[in-house]
C-alpha atoms as a PDB file:
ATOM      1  CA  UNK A   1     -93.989  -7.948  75.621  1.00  0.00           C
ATOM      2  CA  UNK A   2     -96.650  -6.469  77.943  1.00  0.00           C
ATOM      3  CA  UNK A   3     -93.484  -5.949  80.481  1.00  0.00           C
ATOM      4  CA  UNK A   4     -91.912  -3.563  77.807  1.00  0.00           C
ATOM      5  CA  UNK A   5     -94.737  -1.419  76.384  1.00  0.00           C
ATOM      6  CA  UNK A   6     -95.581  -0.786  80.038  1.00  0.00           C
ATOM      7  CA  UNK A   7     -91.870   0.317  80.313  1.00  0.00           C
ATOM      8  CA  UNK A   8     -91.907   2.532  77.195  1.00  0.00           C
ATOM      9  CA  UNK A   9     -95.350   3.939  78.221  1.00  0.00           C
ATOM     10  CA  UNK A  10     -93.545   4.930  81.799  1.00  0.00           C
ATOM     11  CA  UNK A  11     -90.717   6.434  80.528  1.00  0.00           C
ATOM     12  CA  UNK A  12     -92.612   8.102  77.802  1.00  0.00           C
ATOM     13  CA  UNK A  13     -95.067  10.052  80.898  1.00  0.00           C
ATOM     14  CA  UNK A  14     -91.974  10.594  82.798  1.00  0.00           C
ATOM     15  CA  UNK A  15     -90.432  12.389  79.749  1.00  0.00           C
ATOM     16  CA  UNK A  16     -93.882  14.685  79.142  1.00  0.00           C
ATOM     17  CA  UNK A  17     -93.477  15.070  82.976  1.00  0.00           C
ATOM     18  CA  UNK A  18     -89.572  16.276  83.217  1.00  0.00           C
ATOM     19  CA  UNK A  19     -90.766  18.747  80.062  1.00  0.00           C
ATOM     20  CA  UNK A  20     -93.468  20.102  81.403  1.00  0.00           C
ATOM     21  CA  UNK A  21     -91.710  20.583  84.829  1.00  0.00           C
ATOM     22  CA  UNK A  22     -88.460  22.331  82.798  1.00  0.00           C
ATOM     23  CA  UNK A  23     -91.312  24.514  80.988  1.00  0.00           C
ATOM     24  CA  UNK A  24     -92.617  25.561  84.195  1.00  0.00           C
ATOM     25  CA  UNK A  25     -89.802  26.132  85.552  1.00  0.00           C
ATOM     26  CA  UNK A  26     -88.212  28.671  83.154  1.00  0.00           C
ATOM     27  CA  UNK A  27     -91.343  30.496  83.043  1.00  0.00           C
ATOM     28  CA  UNK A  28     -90.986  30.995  86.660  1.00  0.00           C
ATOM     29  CA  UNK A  29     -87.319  32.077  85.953  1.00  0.00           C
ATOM     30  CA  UNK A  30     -88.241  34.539  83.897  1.00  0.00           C
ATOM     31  CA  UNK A  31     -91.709  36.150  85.216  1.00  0.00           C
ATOM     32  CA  UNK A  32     -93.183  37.737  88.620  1.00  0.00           C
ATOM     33  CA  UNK A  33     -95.684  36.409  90.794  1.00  0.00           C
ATOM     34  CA  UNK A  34     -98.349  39.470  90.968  1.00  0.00           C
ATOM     35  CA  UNK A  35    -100.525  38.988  94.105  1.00  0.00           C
ATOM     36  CA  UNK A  36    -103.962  38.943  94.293  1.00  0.00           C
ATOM     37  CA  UNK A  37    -106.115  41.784  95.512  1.00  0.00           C
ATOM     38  CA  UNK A  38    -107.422  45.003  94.430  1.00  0.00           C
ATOM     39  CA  UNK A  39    -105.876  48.464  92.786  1.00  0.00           C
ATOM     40  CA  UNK A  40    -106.618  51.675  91.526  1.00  0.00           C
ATOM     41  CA  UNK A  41    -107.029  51.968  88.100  1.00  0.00           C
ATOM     42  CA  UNK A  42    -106.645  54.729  85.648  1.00  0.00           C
ATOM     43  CA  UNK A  43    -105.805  58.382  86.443  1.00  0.00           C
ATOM     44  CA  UNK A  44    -106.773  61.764  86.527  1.00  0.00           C
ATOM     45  CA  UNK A  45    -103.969  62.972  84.677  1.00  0.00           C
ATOM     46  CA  UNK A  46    -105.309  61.958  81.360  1.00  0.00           C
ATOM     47  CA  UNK A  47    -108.177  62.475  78.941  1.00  0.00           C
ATOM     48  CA  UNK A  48    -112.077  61.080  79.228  1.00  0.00           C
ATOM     49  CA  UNK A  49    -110.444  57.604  78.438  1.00  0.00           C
ATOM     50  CA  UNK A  50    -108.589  57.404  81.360  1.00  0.00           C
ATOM     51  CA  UNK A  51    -111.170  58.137  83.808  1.00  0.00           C
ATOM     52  CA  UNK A  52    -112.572  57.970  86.358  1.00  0.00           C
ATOM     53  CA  UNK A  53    -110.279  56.137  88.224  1.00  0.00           C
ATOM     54  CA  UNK A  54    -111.835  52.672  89.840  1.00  0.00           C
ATOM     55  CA  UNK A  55    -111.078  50.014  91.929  1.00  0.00           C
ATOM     56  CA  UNK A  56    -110.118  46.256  90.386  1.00  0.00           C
ATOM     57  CA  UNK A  57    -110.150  42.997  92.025  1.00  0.00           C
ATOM     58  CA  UNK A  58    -107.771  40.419  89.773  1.00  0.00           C
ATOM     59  CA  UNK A  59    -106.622  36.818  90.183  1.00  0.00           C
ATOM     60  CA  UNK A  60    -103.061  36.364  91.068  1.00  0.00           C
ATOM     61  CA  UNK A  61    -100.633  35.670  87.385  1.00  0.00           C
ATOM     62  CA  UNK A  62     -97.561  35.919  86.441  1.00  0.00           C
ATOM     63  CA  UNK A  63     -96.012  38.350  83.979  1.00  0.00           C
ATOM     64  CA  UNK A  64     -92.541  38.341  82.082  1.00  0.00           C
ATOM     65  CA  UNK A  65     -90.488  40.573  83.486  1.00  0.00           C
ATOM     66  CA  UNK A  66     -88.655  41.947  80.247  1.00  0.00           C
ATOM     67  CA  UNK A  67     -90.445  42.729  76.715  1.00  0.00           C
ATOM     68  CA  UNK A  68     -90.111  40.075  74.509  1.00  0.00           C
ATOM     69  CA  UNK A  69     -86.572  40.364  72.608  1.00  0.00           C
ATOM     70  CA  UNK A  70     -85.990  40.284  69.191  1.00  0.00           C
ATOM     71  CA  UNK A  71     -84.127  36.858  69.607  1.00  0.00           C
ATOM     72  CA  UNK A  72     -86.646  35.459  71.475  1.00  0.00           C
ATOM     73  CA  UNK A  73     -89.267  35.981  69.253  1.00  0.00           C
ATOM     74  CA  UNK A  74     -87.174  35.015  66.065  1.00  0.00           C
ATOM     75  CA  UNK A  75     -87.857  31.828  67.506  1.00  0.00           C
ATOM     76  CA  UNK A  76     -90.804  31.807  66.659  1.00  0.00           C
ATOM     77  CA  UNK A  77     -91.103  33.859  63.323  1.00  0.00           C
ATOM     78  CA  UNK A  78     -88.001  33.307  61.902  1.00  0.00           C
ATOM     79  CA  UNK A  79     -88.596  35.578  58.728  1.00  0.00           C
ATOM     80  CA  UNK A  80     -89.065  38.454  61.074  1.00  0.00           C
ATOM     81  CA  UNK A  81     -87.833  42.098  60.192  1.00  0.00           C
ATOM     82  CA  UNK A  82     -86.301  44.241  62.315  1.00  0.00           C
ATOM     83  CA  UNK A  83     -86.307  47.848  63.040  1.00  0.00           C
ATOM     84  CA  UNK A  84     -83.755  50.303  62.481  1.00  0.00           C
ATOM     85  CA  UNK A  85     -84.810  51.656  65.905  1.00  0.00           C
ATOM     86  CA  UNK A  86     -84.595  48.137  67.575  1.00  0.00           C
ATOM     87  CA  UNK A  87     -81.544  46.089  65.552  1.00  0.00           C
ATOM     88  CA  UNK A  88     -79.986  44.550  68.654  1.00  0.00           C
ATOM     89  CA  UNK A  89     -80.849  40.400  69.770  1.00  0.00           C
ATOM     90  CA  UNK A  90     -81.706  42.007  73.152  1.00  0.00           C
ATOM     91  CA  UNK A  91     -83.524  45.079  72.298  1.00  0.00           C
ATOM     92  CA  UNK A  92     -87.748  44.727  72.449  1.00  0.00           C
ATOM     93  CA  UNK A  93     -89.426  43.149  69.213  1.00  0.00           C
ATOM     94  CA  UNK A  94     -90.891  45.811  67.203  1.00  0.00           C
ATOM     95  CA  UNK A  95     -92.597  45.683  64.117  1.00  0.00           C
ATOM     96  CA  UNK A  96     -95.313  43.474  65.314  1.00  0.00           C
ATOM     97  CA  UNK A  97     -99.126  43.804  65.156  1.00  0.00           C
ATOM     98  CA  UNK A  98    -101.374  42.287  67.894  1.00  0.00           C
ATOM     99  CA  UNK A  99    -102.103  38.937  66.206  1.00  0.00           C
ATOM    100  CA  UNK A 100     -98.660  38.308  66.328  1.00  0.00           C
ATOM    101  CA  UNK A 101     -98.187  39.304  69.757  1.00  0.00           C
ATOM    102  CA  UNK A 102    -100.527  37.309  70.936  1.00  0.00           C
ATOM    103  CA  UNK A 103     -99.725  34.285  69.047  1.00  0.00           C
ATOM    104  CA  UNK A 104     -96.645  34.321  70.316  1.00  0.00           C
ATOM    105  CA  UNK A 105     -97.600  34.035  74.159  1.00  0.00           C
ATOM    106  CA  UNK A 106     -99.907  30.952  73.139  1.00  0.00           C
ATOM    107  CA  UNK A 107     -96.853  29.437  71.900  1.00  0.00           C
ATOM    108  CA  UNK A 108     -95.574  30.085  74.763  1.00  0.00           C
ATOM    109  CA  UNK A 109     -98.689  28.313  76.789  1.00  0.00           C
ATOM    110  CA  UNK A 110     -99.497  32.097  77.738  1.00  0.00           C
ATOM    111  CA  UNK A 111    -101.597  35.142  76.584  1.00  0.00           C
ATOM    112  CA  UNK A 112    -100.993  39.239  76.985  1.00  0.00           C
ATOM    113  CA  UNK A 113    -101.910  40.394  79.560  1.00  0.00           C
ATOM    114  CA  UNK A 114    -105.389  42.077  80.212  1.00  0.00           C
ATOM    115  CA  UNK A 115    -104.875  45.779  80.673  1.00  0.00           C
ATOM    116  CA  UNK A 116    -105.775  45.743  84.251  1.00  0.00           C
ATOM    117  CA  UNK A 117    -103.023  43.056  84.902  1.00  0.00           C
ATOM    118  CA  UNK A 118    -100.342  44.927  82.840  1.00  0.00           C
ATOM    119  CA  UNK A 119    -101.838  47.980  85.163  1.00  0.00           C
ATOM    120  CA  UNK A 120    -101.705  46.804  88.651  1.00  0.00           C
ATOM    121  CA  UNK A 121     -97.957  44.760  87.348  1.00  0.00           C
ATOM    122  CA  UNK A 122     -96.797  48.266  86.192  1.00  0.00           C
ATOM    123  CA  UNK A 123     -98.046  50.168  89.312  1.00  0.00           C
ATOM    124  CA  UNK A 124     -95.782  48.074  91.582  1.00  0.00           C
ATOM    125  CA  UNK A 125     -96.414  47.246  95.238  1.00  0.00           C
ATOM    126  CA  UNK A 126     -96.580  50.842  96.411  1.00  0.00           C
ATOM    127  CA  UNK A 127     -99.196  51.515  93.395  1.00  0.00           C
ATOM    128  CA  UNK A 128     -97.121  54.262  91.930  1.00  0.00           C
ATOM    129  CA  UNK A 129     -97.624  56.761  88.634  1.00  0.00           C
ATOM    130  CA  UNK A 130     -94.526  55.184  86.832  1.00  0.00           C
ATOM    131  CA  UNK A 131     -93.396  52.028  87.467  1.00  0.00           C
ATOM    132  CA  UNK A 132     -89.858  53.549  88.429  1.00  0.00           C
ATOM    133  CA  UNK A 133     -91.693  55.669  90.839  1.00  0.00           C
ATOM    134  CA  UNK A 134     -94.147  59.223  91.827  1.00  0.00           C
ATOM    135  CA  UNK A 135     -91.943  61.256  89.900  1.00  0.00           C
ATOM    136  CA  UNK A 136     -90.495  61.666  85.879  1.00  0.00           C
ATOM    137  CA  UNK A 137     -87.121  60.151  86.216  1.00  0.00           C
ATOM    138  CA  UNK A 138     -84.533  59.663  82.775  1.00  0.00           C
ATOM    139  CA  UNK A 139     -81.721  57.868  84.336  1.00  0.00           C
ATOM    140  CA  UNK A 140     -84.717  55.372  85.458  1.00  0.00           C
ATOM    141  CA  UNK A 141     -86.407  55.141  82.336  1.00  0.00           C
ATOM    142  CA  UNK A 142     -85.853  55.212  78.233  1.00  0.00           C
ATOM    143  CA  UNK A 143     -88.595  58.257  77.404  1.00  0.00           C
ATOM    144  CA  UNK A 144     -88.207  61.347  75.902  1.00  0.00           C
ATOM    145  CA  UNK A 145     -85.348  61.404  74.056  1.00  0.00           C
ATOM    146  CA  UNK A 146     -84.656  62.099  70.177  1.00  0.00           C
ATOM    147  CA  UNK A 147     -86.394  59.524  68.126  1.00  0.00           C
ATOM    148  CA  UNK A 148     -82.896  58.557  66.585  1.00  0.00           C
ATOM    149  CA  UNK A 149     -81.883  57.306  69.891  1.00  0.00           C
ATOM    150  CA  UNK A 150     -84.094  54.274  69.722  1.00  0.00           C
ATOM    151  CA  UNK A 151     -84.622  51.983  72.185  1.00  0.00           C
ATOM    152  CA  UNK A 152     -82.336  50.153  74.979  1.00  0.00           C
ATOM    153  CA  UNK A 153     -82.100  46.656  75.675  1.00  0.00           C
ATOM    154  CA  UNK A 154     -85.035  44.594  77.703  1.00  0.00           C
ATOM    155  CA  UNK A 155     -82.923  44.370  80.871  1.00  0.00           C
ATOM    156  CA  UNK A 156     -82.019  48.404  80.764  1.00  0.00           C
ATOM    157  CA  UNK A 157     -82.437  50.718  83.872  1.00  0.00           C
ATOM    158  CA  UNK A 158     -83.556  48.945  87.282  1.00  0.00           C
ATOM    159  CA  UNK A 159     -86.597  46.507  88.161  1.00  0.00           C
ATOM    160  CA  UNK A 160     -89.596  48.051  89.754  1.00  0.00           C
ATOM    161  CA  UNK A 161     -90.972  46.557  93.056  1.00  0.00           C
ATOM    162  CA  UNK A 162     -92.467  43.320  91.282  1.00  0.00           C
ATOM    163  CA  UNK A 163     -89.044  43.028  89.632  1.00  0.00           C
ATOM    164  CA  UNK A 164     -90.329  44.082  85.831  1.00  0.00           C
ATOM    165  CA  UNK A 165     -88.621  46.330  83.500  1.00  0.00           C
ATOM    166  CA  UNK A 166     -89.185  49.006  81.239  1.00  0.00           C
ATOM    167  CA  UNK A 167     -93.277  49.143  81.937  1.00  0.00           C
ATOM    168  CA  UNK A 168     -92.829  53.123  81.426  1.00  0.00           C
ATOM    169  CA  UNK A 169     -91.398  53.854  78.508  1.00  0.00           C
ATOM    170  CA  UNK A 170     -88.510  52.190  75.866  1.00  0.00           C
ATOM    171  CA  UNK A 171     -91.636  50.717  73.784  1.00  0.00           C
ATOM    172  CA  UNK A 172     -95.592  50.349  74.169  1.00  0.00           C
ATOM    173  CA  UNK A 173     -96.813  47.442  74.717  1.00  0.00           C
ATOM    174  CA  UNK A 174    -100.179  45.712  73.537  1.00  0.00           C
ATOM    175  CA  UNK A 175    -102.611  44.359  75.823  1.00  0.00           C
ATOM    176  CA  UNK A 176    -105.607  41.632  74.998  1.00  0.00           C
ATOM    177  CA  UNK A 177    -107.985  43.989  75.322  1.00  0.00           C
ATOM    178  CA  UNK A 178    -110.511  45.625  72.933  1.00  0.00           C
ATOM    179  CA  UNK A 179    -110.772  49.454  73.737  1.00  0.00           C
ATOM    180  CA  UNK A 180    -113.921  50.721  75.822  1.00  0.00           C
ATOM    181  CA  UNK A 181    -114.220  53.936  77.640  1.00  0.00           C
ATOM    182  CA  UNK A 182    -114.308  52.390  81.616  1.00  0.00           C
ATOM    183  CA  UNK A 183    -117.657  52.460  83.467  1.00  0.00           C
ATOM    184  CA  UNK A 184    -118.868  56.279  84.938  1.00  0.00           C
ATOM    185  CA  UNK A 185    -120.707  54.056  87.632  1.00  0.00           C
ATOM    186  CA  UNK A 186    -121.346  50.196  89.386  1.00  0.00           C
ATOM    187  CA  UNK A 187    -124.918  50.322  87.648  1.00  0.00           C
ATOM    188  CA  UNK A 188    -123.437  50.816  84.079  1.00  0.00           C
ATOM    189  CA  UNK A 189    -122.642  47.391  83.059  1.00  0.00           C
ATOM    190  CA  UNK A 190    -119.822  46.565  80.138  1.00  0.00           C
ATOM    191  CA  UNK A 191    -122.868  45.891  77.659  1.00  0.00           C
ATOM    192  CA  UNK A 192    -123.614  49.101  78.265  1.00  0.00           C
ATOM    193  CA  UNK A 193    -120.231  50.728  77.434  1.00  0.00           C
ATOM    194  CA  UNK A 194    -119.626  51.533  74.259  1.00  0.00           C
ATOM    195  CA  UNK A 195    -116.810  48.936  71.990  1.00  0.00           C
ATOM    196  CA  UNK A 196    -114.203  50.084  69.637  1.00  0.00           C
ATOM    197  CA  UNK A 197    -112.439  48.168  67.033  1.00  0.00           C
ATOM    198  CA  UNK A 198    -109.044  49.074  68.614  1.00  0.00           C
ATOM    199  CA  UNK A 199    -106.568  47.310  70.510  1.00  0.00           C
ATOM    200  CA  UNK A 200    -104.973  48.618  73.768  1.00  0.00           C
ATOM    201  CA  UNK A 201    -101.468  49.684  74.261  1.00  0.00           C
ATOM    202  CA  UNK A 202     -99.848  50.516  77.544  1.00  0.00           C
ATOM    203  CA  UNK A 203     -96.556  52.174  78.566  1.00  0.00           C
ATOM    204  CA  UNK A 204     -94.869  55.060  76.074  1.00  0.00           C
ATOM    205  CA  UNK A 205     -91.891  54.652  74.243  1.00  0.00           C
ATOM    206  CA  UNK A 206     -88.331  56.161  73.877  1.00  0.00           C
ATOM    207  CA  UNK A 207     -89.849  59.426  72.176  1.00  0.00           C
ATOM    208  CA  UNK A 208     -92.865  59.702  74.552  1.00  0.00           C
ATOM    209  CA  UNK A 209     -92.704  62.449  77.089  1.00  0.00           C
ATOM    210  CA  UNK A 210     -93.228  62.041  80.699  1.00  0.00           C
ATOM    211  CA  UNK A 211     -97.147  62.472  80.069  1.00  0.00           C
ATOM    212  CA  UNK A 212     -97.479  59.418  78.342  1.00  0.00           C
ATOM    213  CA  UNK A 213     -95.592  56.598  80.304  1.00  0.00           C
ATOM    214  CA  UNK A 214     -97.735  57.672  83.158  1.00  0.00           C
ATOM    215  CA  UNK A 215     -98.612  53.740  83.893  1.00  0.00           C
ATOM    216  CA  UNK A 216    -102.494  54.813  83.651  1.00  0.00           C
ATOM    217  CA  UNK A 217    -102.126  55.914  80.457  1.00  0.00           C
ATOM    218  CA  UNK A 218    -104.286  54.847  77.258  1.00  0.00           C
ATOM    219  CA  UNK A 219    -103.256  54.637  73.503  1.00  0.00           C
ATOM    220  CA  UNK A 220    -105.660  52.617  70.799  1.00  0.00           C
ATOM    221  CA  UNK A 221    -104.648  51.141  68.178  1.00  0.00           C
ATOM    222  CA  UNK A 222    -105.987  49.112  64.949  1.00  0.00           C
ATOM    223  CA  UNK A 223    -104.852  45.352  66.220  1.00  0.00           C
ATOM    224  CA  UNK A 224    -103.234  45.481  62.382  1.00  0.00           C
ATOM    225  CA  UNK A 225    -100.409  48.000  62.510  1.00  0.00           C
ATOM    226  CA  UNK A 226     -96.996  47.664  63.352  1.00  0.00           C
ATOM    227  CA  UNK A 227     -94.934  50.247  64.457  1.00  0.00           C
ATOM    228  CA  UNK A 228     -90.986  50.544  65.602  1.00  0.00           C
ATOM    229  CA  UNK A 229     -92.243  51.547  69.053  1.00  0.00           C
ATOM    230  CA  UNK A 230     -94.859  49.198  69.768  1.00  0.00           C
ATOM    231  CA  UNK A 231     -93.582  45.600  71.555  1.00  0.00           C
ATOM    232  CA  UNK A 232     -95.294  43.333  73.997  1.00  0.00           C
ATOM    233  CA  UNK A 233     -95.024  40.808  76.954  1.00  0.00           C
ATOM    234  CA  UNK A 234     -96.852  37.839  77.487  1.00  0.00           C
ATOM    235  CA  UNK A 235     -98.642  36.256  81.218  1.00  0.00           C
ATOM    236  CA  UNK A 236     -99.372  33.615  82.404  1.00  0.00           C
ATOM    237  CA  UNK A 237    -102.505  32.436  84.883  1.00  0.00           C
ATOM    238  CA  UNK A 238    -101.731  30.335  88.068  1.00  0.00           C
ATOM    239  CA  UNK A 239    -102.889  26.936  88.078  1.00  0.00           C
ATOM    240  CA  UNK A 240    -105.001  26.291  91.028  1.00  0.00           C
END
């Protein structure tokens, strides 16, 4: 009797085991490995919320490389509407406020990423002002275009140097962060800096021009509202 409970115990580990490793494994699949180290943040293209531009040391994560999909995240809210402007099982989720967003990625045994990670993962290697590249670009990107012409699928246009897509443009994307304005100096400390009730978004959409896909680029947002441009992608932190 002990013989067999210690059997079905075994098999029963080795089961949570194989799962967890099959888990792991299509998260790797799916997601890039961003380095650690530091970047420049923010840019001097922008408004007072954008500046001044600063240096940030972050962890190594990973980060998906699409936007979540429509079918993907029917998964996991089944009753979910979709939007005109996004109908297709591949196009981004849209229609979803931040709660949601970020429920989803701790179903997913992740979280959104913090606005300097979806930075620096944006940037690329080379650390450029869209994640296609230095310069505006439409057969790179899905921005500035009629707002009829909606969005294109989460695997549209090519990968940029960390192998994500669509970071500039196609659909914002919330962030976990609150919105602050970033420290003027190294003495003023984040208690210092003023909070906001809003959430972060990051990247421009279909209808944005090339101003606002610029990857150091700001929008707030009440964490409540849903729009038709306004998706998400989740990350993950690296088990040490």
């Amino acid at each position: 009797m002990r013989k067999t409970k210690k059997f079905v115990l075994g098999f029963f580990l080795f089961f949570l085991f194989q799962n967890h490793l099959a888990g792991a494994l299509q998260i790797e699949k799916k997601t890039s490995l961003i380095p650690a180290g530091e970047f420049l943040m923010g840019t001097e293209e922008g408004t007072e919320i954008e500046r001044p531009v600063h240096k940030v040391l972050l962890k190594e994560f990973r980060i998906s490389r699409f936007e979540v999909s429509n079918r993907e995240f029917e998964t996991f809210q089944p009753n979910h509407t979709r939007s005109a402007s996004s109908s297709c099982d591949q196009c981004p989720v849209t229609m979803i406020n931040w709660f949601e967003a970020s429920s989803y990625c701790k179903k997913k045994n992740g979280r959104l990423p913090s606005e300097a990670e979806w930075e620096k993962a944006a940037r690329g290697p080379a650390g450029y002002r869209y994640s296609f590249g230095e310069n505006p670009d439409q057969s790179k990107s899905n921005f500035a275009n009629e707002f009829q012409a909606g969005v294109k699928t989460v695997s549209s246009f090519q990968p940029n140097g960390f192998g994500l897509y669509n970071m500039s443009g196609n659909v914002w994307e919330w962030v976990d962060d609150w919105f602050s304005f970033y420290a003027k100096s190294k003495k003023e400390t984040l208690r210092e800096v003023k909070m906001f009730n809003e959430k972060i978004l990051r990247g421009g959409s279909w209808y944005n021009t090339a101003y606002y896909i610029n990857v150091g680029m700001r929008f707030k947002l009440d964490p409540d509202i849903k729009l038709n441009s306004i998706g998400f992608r989740c990350a993950w932190d690296i088990q040490q």
